[in-house]
Every structure is written in C-alpha cells, then in structure tokens.
PDB file of N, CA and C in Angstrom:
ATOM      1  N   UNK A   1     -20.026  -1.760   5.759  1.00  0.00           N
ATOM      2  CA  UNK A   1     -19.382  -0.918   4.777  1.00  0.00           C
ATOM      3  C   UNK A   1     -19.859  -1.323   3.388  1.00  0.00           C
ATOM      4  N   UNK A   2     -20.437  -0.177   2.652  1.00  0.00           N
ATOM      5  CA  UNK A   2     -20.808  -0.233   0.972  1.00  0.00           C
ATOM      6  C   UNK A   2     -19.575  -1.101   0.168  1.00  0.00           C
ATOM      7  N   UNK A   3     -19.730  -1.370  -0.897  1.00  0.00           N
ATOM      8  CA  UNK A   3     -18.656  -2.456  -1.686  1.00  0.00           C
ATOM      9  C   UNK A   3     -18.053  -1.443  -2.146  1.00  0.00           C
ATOM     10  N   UNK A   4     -18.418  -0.164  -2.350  1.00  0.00           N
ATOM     11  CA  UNK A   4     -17.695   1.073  -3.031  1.00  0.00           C
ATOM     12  C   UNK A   4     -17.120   1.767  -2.169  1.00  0.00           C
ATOM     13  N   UNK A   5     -17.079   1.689  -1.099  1.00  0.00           N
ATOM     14  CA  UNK A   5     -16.320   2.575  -0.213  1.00  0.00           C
ATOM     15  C   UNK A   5     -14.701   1.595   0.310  1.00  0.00           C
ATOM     16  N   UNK A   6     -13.685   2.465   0.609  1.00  0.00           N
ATOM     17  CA  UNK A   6     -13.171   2.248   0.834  1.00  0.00           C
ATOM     18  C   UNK A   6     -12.125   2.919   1.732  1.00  0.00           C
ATOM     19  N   UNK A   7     -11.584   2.400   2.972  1.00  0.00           N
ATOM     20  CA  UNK A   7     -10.744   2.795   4.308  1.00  0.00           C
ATOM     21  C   UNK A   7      -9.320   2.891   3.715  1.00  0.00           C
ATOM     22  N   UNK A   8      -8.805   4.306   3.677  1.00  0.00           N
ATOM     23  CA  UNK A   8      -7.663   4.866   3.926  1.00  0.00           C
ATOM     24  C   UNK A   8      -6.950   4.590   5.052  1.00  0.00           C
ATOM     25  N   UNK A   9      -5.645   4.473   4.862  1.00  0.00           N
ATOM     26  CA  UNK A   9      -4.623   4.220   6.367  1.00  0.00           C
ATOM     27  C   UNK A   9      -4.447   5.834   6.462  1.00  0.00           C
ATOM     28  N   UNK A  10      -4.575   5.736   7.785  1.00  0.00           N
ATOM     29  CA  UNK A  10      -4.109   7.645   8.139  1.00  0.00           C
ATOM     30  C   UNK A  10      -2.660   7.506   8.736  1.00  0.00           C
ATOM     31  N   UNK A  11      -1.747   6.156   8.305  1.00  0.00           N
ATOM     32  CA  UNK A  11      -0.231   6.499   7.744  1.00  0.00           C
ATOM     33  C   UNK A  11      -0.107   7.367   6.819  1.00  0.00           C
ATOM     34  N   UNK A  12      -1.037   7.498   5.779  1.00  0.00           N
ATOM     35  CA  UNK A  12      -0.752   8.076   4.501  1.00  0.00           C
ATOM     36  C   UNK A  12      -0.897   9.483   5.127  1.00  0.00           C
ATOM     37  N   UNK A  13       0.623  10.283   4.026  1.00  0.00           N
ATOM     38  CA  UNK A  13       0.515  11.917   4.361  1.00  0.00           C
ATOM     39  C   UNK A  13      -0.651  12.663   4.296  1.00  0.00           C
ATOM     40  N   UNK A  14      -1.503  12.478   3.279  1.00  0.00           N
ATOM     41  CA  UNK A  14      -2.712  13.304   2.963  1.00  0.00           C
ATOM     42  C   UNK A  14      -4.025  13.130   4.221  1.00  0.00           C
ATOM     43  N   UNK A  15      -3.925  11.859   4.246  1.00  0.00           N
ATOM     44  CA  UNK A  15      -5.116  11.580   5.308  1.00  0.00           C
ATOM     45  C   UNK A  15      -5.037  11.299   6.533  1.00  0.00           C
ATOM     46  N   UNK A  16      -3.476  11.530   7.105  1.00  0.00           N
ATOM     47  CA  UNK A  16      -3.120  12.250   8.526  1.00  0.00           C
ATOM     48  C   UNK A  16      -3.246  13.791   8.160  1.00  0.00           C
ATOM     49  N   UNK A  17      -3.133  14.761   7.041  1.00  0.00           N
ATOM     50  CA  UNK A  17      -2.985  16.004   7.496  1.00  0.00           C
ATOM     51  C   UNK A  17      -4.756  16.031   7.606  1.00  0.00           C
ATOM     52  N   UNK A  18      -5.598  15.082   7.160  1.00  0.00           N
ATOM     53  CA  UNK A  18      -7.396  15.468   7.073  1.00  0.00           C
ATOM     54  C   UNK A  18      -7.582  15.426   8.111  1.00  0.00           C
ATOM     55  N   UNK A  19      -6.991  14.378   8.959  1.00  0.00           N
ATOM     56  CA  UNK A  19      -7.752  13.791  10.105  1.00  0.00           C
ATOM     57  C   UNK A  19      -7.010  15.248  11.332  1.00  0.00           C
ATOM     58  N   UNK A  20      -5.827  15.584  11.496  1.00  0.00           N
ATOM     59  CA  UNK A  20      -5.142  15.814  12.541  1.00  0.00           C
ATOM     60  C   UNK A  20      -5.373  17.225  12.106  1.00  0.00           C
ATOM     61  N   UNK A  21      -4.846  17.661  10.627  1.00  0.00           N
ATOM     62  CA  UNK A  21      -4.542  19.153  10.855  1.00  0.00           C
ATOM     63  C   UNK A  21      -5.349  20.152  10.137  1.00  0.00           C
ATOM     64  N   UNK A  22      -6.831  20.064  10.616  1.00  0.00           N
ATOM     65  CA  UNK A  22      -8.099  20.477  10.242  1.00  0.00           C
ATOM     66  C   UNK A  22      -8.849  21.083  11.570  1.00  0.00           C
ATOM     67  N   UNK A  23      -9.420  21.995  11.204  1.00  0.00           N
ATOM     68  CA  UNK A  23     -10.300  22.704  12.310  1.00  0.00           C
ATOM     69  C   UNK A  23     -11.230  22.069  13.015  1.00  0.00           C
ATOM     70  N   UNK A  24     -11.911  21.187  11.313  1.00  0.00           N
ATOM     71  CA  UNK A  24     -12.822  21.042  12.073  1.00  0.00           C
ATOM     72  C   UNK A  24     -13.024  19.836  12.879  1.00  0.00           C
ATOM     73  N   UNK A  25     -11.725  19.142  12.944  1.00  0.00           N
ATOM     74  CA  UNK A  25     -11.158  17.773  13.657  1.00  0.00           C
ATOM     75  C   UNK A  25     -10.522  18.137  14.990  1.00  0.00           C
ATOM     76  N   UNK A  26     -10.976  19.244  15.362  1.00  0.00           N
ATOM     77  CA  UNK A  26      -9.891  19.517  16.800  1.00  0.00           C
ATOM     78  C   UNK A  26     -10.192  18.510  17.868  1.00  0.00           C
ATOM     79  N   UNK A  27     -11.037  17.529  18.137  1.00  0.00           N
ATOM     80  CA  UNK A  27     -11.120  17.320  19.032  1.00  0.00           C
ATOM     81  C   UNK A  27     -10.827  15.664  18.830  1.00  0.00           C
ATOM     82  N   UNK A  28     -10.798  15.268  17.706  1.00  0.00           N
ATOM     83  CA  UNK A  28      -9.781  14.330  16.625  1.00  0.00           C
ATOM     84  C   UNK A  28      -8.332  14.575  17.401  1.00  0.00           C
ATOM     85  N   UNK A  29      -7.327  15.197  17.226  1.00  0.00           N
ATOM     86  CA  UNK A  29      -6.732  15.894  17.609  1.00  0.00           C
ATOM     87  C   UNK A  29      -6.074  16.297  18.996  1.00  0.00           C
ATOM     88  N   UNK A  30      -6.874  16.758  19.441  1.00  0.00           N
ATOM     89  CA  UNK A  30      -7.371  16.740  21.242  1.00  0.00           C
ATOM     90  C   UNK A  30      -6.773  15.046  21.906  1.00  0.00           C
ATOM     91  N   UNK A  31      -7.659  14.381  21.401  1.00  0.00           N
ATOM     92  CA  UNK A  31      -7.777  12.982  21.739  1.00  0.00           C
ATOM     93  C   UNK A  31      -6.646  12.127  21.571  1.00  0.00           C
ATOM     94  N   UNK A  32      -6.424  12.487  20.114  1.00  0.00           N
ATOM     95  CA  UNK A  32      -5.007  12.048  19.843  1.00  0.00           C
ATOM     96  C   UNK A  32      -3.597  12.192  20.644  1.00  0.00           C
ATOM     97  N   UNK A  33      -3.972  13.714  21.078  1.00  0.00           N
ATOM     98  CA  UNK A  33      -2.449  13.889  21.491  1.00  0.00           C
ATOM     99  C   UNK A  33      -2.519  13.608  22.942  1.00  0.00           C
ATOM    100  N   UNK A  34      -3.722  13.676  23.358  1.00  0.00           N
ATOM    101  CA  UNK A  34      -3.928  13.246  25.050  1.00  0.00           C
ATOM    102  C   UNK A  34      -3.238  11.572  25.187  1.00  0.00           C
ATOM    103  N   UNK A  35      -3.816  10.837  24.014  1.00  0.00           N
ATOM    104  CA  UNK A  35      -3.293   9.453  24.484  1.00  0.00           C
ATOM    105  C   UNK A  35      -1.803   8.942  24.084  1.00  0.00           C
ATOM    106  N   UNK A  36      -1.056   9.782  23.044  1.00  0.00           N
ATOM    107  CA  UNK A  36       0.120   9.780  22.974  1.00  0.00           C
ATOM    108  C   UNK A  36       0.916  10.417  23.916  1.00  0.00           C
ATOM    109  N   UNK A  37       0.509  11.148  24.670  1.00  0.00           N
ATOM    110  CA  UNK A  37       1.211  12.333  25.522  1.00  0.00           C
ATOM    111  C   UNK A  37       0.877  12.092  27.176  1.00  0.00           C
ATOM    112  N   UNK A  38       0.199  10.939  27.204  1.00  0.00           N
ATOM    113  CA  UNK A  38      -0.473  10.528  28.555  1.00  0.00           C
ATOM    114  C   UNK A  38      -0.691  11.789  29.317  1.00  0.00           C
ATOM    115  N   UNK A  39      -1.852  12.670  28.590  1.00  0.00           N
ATOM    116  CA  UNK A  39      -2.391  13.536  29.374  1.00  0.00           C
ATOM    117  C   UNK A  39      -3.529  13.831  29.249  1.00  0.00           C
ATOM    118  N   UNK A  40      -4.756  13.956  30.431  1.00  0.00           N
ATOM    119  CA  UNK A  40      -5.901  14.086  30.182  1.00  0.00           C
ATOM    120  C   UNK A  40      -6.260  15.613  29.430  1.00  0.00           C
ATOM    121  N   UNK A  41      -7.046  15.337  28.771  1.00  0.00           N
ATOM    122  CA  UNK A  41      -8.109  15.920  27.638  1.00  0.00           C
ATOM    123  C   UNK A  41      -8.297  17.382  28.232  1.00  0.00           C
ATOM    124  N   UNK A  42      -8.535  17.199  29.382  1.00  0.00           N
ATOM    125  CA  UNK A  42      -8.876  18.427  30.350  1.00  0.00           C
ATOM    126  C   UNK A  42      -7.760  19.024  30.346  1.00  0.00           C
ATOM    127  N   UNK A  43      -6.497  18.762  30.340  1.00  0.00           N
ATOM    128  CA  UNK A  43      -5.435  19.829  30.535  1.00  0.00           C
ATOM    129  C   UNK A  43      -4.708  20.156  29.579  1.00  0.00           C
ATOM    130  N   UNK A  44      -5.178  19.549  28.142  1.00  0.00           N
ATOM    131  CA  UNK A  44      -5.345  20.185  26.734  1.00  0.00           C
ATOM    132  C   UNK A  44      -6.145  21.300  26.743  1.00  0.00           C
ATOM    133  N   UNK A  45      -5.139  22.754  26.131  1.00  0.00           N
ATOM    134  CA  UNK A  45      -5.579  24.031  26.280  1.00  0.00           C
ATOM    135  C   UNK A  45      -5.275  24.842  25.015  1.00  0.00           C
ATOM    136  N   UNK A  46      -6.497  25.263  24.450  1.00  0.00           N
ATOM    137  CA  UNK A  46      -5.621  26.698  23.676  1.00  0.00           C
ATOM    138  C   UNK A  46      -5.067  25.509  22.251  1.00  0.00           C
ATOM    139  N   UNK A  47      -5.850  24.464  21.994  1.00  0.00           N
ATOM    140  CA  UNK A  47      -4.521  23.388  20.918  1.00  0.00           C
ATOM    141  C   UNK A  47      -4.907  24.899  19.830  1.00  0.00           C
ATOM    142  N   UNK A  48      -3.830  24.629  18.465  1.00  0.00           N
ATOM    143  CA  UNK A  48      -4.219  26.148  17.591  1.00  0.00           C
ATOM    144  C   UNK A  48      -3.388  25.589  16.186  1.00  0.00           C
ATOM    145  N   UNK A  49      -3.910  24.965  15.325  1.00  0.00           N
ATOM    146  CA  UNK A  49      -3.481  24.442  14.175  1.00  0.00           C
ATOM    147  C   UNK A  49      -3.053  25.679  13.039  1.00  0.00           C
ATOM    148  N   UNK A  50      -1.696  25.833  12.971  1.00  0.00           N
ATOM    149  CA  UNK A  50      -1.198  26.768  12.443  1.00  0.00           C
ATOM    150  C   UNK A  50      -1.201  27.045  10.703  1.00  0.00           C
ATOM    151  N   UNK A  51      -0.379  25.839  10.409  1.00  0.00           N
ATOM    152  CA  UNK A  51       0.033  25.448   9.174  1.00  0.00           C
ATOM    153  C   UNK A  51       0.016  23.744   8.856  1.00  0.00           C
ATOM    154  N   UNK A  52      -0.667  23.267   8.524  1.00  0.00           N
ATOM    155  CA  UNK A  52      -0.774  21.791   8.410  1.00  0.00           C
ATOM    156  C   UNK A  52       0.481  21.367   7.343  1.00  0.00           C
ATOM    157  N   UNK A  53       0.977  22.003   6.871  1.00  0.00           N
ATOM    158  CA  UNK A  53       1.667  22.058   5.260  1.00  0.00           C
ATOM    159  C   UNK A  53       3.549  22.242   5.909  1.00  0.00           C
ATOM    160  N   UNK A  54       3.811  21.610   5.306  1.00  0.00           N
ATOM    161  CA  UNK A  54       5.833  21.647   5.572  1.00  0.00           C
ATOM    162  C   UNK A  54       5.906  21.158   4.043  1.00  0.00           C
ATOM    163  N   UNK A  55       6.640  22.577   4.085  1.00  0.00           N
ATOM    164  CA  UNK A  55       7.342  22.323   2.678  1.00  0.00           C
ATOM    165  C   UNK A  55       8.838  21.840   3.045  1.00  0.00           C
ATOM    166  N   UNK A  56       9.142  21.004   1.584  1.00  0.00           N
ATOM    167  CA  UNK A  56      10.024  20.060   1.706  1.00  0.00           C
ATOM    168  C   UNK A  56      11.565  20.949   1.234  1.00  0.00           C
ATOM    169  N   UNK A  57      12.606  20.683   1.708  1.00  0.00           N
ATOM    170  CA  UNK A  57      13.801  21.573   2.245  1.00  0.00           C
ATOM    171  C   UNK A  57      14.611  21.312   1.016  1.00  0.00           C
ATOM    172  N   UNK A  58      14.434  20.466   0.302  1.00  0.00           N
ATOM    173  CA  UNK A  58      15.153  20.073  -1.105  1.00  0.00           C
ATOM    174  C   UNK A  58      14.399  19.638  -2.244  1.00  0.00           C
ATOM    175  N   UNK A  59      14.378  19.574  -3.591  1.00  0.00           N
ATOM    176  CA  UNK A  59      13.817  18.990  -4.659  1.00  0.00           C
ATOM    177  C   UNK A  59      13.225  17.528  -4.628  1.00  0.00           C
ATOM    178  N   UNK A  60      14.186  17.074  -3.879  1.00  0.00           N
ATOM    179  CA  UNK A  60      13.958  15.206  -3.920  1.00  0.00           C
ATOM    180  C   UNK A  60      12.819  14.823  -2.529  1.00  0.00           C
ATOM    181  N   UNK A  61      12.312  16.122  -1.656  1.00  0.00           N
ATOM    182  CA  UNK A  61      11.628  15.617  -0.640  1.00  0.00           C
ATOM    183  C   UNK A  61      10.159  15.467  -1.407  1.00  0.00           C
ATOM    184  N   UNK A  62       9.102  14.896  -0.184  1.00  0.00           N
ATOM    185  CA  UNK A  62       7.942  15.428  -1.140  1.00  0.00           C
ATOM    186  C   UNK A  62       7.143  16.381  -0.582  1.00  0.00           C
ATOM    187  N   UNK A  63       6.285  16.572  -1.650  1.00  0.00           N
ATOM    188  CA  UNK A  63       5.548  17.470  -0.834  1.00  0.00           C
ATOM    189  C   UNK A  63       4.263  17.690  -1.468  1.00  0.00           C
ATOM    190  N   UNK A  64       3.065  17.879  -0.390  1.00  0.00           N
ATOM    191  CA  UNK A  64       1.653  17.499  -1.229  1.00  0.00           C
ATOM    192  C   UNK A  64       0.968  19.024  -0.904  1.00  0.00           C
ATOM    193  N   UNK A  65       0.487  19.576  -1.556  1.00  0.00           N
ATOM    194  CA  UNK A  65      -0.246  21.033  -1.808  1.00  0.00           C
ATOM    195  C   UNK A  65      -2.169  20.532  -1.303  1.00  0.00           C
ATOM    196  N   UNK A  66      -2.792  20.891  -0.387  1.00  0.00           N
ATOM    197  CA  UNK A  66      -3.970  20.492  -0.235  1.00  0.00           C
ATOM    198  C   UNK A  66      -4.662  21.524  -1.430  1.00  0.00           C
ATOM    199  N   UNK A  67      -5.458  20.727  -1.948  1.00  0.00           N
ATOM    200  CA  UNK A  67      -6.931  21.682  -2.647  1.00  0.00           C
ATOM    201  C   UNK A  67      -7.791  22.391  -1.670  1.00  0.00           C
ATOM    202  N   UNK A  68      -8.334  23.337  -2.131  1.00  0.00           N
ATOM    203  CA  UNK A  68      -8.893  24.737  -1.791  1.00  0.00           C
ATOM    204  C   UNK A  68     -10.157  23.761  -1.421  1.00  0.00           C
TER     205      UNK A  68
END
C-alpha cells in the first residue's frame, strides 16, 4: 500500500452503502449475503438494489445524500 492511500472501515455509513448498495458491486453483495445467510451463491436469485438511501424519520437522525 502507497503512503498516500488509505483503508476505510466499511462500518462507516458511506462506505458500506459503496461497497453493498451499488450495481456495480452486485456480486460484492451476492457474496456477502451468501455468507451471512449461510446460503450458497447459486441460490442467490434476481438480488435487485432498490434504494441504497433511508431517510432518517426525525431531525436528530442522520442522514448522508450520495453525490451524483
């Protein structure tokens, strides 16, 4: 790794919604939910990323707007 680069935790809200709730990560995704869900990959069907975005239900929640 370059001295200028630097590893994000994908705890963080922004860079779980990059990694998980992106097109072009479906299989990011795929993988993910197969090994949380103890189910093979193969009987992941049809996954279909709707809205990556939840807006927050009160003033005090947060809430992050992705750039275009």
């Amino acid at each position: 790794m370059a001295k200028d680069e630097t590893i994000l935790s994908p705890k963080l809200d922004i860079v779980f919604k990059m990694l998980f709730g992106n097109e072009n990560n479906k299989d990011i995704l795929k993988a993910f939910l197969s090994d949380i869900l103890d189910i093979p990959e193969e009987e992941l069907h049809n996954i279909r990323i709707k809205n990556p975005e939840i807006e927050p239900t009160s003033i005090n929640e947060k809430f992050y707007k992705a750039e275009p």
